[in-house]
Every structure is written in C-alpha cells, then in structure tokens.
PDB file of N, CA and C in Angstrom:
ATOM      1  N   UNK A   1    -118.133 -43.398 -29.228  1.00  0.00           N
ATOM      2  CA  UNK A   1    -116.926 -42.910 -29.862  1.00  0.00           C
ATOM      3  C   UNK A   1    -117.191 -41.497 -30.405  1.00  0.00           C
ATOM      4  N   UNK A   2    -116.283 -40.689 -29.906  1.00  0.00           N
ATOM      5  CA  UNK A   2    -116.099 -39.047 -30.637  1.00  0.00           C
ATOM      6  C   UNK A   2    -116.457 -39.062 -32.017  1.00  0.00           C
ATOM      7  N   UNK A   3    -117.068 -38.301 -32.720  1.00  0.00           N
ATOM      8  CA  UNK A   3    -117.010 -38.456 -33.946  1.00  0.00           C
ATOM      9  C   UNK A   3    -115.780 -37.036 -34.473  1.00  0.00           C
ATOM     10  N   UNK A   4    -115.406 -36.995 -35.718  1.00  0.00           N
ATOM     11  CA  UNK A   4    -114.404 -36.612 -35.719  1.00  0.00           C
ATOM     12  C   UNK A   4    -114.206 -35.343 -35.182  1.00  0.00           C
ATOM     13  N   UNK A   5    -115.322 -34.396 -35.797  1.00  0.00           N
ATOM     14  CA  UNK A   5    -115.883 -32.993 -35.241  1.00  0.00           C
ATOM     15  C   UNK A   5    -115.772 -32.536 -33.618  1.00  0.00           C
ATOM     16  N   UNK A   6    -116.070 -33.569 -33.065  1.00  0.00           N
ATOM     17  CA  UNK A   6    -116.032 -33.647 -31.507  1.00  0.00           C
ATOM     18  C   UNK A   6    -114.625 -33.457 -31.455  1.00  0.00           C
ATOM     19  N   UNK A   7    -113.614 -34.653 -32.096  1.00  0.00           N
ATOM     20  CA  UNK A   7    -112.145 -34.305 -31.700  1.00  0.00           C
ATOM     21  C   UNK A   7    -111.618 -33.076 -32.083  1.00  0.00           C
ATOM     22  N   UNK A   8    -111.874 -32.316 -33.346  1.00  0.00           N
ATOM     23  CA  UNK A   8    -111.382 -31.326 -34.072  1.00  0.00           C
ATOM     24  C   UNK A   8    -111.832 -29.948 -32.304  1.00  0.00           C
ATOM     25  N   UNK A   9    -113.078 -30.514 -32.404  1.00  0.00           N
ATOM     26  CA  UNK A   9    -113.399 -28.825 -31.570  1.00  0.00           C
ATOM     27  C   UNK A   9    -112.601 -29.483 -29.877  1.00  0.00           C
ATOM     28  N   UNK A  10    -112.554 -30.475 -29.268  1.00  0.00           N
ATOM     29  CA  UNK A  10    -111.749 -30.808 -27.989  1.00  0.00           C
ATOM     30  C   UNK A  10    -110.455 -30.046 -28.241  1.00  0.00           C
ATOM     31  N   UNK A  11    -109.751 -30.364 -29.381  1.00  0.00           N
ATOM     32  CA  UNK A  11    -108.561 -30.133 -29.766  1.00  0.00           C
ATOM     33  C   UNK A  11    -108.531 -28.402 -29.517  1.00  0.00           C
ATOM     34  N   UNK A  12    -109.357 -27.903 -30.475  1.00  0.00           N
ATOM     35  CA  UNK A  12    -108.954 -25.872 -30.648  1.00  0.00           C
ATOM     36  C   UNK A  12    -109.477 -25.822 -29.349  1.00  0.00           C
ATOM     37  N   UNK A  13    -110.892 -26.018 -28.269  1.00  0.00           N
ATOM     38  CA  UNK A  13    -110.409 -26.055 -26.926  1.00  0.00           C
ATOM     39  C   UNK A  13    -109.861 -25.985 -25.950  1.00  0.00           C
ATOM     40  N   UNK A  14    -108.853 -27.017 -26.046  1.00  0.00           N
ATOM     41  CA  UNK A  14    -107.644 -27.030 -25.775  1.00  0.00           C
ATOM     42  C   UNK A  14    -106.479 -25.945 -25.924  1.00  0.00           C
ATOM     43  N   UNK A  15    -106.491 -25.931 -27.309  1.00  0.00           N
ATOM     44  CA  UNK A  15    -105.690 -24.673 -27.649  1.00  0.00           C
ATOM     45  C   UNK A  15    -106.238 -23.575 -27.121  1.00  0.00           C
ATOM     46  N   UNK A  16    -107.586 -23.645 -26.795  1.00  0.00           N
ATOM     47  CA  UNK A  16    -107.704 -21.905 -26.688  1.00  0.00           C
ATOM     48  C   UNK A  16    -107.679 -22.064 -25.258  1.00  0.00           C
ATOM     49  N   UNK A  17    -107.621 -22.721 -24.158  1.00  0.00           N
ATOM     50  CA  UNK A  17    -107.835 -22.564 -22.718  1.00  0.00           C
ATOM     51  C   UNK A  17    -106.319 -22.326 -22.223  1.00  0.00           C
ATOM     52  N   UNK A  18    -105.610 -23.277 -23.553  1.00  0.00           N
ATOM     53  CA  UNK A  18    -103.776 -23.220 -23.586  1.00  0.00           C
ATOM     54  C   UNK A  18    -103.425 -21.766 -23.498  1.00  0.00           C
ATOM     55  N   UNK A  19    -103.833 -21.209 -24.851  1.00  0.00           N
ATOM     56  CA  UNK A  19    -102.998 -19.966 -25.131  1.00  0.00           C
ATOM     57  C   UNK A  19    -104.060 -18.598 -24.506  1.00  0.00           C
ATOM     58  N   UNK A  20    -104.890 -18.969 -23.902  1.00  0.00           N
ATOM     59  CA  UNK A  20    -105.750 -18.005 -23.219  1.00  0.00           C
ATOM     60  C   UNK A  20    -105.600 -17.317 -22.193  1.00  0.00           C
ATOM     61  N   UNK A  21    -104.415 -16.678 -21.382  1.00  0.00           N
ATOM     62  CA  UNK A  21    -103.906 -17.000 -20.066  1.00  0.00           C
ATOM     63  C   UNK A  21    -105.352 -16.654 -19.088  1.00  0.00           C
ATOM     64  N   UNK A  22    -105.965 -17.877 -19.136  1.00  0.00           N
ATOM     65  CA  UNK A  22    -106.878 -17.698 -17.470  1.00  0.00           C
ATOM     66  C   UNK A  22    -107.618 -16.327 -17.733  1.00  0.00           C
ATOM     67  N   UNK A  23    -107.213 -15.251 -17.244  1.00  0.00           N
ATOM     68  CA  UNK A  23    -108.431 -13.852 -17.578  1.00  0.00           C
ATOM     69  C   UNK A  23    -108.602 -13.411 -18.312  1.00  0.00           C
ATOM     70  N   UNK A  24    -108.260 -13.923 -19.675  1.00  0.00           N
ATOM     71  CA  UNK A  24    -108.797 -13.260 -20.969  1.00  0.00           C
ATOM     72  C   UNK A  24    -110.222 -14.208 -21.448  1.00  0.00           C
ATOM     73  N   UNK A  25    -110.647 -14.998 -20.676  1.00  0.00           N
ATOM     74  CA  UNK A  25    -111.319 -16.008 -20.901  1.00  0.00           C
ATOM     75  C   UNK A  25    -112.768 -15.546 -20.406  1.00  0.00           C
ATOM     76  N   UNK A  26    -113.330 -15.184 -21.578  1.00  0.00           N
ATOM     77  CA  UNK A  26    -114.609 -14.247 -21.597  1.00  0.00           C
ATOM     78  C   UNK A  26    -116.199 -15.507 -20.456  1.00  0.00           C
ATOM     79  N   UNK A  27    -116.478 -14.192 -19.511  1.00  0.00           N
ATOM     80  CA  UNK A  27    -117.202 -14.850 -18.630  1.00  0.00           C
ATOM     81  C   UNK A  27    -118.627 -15.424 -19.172  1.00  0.00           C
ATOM     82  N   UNK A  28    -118.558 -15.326 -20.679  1.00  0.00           N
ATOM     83  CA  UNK A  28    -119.767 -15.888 -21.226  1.00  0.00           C
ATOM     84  C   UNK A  28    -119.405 -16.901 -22.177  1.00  0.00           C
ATOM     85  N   UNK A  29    -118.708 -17.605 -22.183  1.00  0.00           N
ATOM     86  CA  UNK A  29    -117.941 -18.777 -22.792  1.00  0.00           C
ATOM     87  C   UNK A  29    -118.559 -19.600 -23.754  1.00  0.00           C
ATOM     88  N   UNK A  30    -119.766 -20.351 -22.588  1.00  0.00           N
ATOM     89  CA  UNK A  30    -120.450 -21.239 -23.825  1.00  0.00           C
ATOM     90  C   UNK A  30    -121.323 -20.387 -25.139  1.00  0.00           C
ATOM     91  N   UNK A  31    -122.157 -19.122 -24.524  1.00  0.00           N
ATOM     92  CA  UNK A  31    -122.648 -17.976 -25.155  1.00  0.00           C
ATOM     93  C   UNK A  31    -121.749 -17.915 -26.264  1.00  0.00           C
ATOM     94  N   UNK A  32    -121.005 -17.574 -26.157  1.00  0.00           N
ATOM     95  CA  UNK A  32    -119.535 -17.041 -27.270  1.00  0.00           C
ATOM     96  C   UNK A  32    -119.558 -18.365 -28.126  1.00  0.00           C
ATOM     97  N   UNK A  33    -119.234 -19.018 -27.383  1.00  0.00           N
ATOM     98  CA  UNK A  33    -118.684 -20.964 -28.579  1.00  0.00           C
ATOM     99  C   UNK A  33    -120.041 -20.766 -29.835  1.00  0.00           C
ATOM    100  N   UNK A  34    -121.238 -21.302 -28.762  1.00  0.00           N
ATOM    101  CA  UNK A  34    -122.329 -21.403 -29.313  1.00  0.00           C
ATOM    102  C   UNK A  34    -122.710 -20.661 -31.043  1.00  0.00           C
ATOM    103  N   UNK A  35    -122.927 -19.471 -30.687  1.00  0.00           N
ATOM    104  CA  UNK A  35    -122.903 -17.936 -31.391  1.00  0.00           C
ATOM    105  C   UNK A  35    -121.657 -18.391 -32.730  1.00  0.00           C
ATOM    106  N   UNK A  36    -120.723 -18.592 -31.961  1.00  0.00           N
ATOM    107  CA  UNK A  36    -119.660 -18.860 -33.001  1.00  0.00           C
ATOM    108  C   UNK A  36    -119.925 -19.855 -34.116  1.00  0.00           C
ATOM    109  N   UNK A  37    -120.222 -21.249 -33.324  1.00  0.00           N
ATOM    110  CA  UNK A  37    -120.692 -22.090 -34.016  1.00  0.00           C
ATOM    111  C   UNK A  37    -121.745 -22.316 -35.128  1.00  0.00           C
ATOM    112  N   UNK A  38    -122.755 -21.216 -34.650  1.00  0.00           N
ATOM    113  CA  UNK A  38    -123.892 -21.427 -34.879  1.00  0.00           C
ATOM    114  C   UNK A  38    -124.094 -20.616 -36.521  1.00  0.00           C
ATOM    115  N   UNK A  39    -123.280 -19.432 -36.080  1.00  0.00           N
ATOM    116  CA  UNK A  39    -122.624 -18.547 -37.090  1.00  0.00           C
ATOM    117  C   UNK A  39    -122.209 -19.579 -38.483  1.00  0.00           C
ATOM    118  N   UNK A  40    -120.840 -19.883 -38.127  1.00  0.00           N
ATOM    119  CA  UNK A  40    -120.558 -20.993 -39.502  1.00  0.00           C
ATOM    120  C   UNK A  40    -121.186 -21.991 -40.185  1.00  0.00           C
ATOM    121  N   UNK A  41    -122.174 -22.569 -38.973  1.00  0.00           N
ATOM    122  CA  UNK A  41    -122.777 -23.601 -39.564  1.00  0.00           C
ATOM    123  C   UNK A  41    -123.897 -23.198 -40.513  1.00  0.00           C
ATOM    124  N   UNK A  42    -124.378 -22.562 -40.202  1.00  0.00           N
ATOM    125  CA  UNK A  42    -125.463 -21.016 -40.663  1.00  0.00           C
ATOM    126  C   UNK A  42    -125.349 -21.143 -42.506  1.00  0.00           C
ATOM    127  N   UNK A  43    -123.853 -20.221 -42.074  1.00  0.00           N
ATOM    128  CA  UNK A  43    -123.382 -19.516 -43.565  1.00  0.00           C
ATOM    129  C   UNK A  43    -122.861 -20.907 -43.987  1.00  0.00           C
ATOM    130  N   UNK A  44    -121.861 -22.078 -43.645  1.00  0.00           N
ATOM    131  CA  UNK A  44    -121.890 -23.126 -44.245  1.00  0.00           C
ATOM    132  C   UNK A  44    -122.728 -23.997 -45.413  1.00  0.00           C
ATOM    133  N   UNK A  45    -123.886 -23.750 -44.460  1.00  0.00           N
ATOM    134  CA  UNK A  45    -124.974 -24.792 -45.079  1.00  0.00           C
ATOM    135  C   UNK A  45    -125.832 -23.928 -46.248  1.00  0.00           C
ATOM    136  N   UNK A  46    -125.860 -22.745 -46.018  1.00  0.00           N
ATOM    137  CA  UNK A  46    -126.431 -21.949 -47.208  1.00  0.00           C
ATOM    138  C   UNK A  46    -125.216 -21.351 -48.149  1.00  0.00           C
ATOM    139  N   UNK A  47    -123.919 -21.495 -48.255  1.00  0.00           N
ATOM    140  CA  UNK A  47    -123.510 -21.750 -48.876  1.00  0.00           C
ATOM    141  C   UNK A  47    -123.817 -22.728 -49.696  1.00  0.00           C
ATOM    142  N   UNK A  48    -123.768 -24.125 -49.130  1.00  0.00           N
ATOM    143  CA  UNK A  48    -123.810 -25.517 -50.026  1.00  0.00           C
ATOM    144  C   UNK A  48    -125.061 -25.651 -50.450  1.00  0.00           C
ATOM    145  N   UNK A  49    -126.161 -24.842 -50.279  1.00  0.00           N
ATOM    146  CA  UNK A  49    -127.178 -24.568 -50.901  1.00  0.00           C
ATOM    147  C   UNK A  49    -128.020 -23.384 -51.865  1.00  0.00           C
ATOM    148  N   UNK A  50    -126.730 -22.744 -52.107  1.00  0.00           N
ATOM    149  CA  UNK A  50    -126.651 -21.813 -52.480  1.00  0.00           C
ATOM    150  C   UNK A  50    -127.549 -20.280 -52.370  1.00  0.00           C
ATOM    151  N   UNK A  51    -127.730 -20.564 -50.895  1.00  0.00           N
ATOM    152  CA  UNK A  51    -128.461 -19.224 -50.298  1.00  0.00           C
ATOM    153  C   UNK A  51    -129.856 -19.589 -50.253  1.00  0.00           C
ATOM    154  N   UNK A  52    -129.869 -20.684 -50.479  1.00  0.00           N
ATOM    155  CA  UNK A  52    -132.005 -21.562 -50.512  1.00  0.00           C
ATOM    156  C   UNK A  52    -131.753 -21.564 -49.456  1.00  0.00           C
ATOM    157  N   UNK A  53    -132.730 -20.369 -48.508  1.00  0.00           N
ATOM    158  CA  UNK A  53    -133.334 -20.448 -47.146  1.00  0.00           C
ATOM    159  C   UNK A  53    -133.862 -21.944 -46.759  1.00  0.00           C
ATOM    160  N   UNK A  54    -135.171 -22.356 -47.186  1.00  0.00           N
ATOM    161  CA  UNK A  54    -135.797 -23.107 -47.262  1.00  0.00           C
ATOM    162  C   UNK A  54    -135.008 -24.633 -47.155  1.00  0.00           C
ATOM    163  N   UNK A  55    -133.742 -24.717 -47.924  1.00  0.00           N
ATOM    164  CA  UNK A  55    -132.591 -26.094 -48.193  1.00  0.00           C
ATOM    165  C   UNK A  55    -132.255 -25.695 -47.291  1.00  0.00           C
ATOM    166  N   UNK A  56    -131.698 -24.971 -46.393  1.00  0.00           N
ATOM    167  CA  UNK A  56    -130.788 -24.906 -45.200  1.00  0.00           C
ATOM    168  C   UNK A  56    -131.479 -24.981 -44.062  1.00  0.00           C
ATOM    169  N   UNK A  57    -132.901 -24.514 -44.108  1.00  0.00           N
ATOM    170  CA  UNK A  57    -133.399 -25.265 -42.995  1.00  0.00           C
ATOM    171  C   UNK A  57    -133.748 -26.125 -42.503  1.00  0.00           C
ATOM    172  N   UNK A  58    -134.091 -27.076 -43.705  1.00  0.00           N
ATOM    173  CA  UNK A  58    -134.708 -28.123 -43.331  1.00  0.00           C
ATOM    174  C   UNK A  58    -133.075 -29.391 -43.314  1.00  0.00           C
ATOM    175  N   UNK A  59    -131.964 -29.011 -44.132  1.00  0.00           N
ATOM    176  CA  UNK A  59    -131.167 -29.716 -43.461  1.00  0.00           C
ATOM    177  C   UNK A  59    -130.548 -29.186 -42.204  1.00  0.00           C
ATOM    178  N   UNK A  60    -130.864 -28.433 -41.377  1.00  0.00           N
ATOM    179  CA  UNK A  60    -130.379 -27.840 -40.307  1.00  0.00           C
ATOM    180  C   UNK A  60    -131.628 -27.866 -39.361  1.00  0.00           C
ATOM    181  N   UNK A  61    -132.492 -28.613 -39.687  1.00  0.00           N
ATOM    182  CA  UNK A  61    -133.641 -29.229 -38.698  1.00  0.00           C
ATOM    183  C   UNK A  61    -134.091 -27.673 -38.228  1.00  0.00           C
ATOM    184  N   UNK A  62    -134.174 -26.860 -38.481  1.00  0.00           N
ATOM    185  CA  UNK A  62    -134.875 -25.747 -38.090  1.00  0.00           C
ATOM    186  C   UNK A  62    -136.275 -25.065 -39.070  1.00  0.00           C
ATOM    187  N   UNK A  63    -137.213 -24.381 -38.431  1.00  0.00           N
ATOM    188  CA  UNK A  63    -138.267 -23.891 -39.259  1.00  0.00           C
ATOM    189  C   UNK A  63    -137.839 -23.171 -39.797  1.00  0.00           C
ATOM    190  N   UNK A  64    -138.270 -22.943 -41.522  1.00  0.00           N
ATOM    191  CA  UNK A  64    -137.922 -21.539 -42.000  1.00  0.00           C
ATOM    192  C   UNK A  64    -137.853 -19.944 -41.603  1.00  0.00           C
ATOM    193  N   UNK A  65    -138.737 -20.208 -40.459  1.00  0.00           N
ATOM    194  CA  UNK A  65    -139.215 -19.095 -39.830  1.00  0.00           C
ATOM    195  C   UNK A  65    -138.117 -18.520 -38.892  1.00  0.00           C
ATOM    196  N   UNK A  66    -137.312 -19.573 -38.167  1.00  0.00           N
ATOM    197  CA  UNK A  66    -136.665 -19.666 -37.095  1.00  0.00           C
ATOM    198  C   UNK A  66    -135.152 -19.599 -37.944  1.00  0.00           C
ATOM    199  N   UNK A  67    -135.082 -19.635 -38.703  1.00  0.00           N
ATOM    200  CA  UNK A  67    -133.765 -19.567 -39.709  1.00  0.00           C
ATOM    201  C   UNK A  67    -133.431 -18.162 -40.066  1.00  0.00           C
ATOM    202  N   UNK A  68    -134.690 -17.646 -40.765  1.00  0.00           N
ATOM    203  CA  UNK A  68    -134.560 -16.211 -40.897  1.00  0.00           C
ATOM    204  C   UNK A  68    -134.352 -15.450 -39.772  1.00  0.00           C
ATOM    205  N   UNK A  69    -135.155 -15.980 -38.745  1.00  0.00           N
ATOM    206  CA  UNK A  69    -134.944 -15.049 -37.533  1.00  0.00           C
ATOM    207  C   UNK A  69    -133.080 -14.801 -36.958  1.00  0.00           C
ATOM    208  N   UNK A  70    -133.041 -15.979 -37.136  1.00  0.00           N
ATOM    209  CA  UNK A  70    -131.693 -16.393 -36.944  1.00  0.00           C
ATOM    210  C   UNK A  70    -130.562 -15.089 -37.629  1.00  0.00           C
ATOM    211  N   UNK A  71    -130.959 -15.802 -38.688  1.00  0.00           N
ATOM    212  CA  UNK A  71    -130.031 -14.742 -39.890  1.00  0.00           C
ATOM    213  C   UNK A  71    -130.338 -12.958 -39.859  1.00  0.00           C
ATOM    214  N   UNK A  72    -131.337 -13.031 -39.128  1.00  0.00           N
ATOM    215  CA  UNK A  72    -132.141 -11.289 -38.984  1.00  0.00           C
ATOM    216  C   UNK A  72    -130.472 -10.796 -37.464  1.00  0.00           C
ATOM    217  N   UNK A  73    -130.551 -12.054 -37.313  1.00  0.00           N
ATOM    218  CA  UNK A  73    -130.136 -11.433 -35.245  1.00  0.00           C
ATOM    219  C   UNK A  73    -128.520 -11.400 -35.968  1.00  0.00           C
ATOM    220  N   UNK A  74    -127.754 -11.564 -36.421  1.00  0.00           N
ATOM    221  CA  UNK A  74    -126.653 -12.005 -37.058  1.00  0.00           C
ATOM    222  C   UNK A  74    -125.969 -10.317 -37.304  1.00  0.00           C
TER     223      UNK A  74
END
C-alpha cells in the first residue's frame, strides 16, 4: 500500500505531466525531481532540528560528512 507521500507526489506528477504541454518537460526529469526533493527534505529536517548538522544526518541516514557535502553543492 502507497503510503501517503507516495500518493501526494503521484498526484503533483500528474499535475505536472497535465499542465506541462509535452516539450516543456525538461530532458533531465528524474535529475530535476530528485535535486528538488532532496533540496526540501535537506532544509526540512534541519529545520526540525534546528540547523544540528549532526541531528539531520543521522535522521536522514546519511554521514555527517556526506550531509555537508550535500549542503556545500546546494
């Protein structure tokens, strides 16, 4: 079973393949989602941790090392 997140992002998906007409639909797609995603979840989680590198990585299963790097490329 979808969990809800799964339905939320099928859904804007949807919307965006809807209101996208066909060639505006950037030839690096998953690149783009990804990046996007990866972006919010990023600043999300160090939000709710209030900018503790260290808390956001380890609930975001990543090395500290690999977090910063992260946040360096941003």
């Amino acid at each position: 079973m979808p969990s809800d997140f799964s339905k939320i992002l099928e859904n804007r998906l949807n919307e965006y393949f809807t209101e996208t007409c066909g060639d505006k639909i950037p030839s690096n797609l998953y690149d783009h989602i990804i990046h996007e995603v990866e972006q919010v979840l990023i600043n999300k989680t160090l939000d709710y941790v209030n900018g503790n590198q260290t808390k956001a990585a380890k609930i975001l299963g990543l090395s500290r090392n690999t977090l910063s790097g992260k946040l360096k490329t941003r």
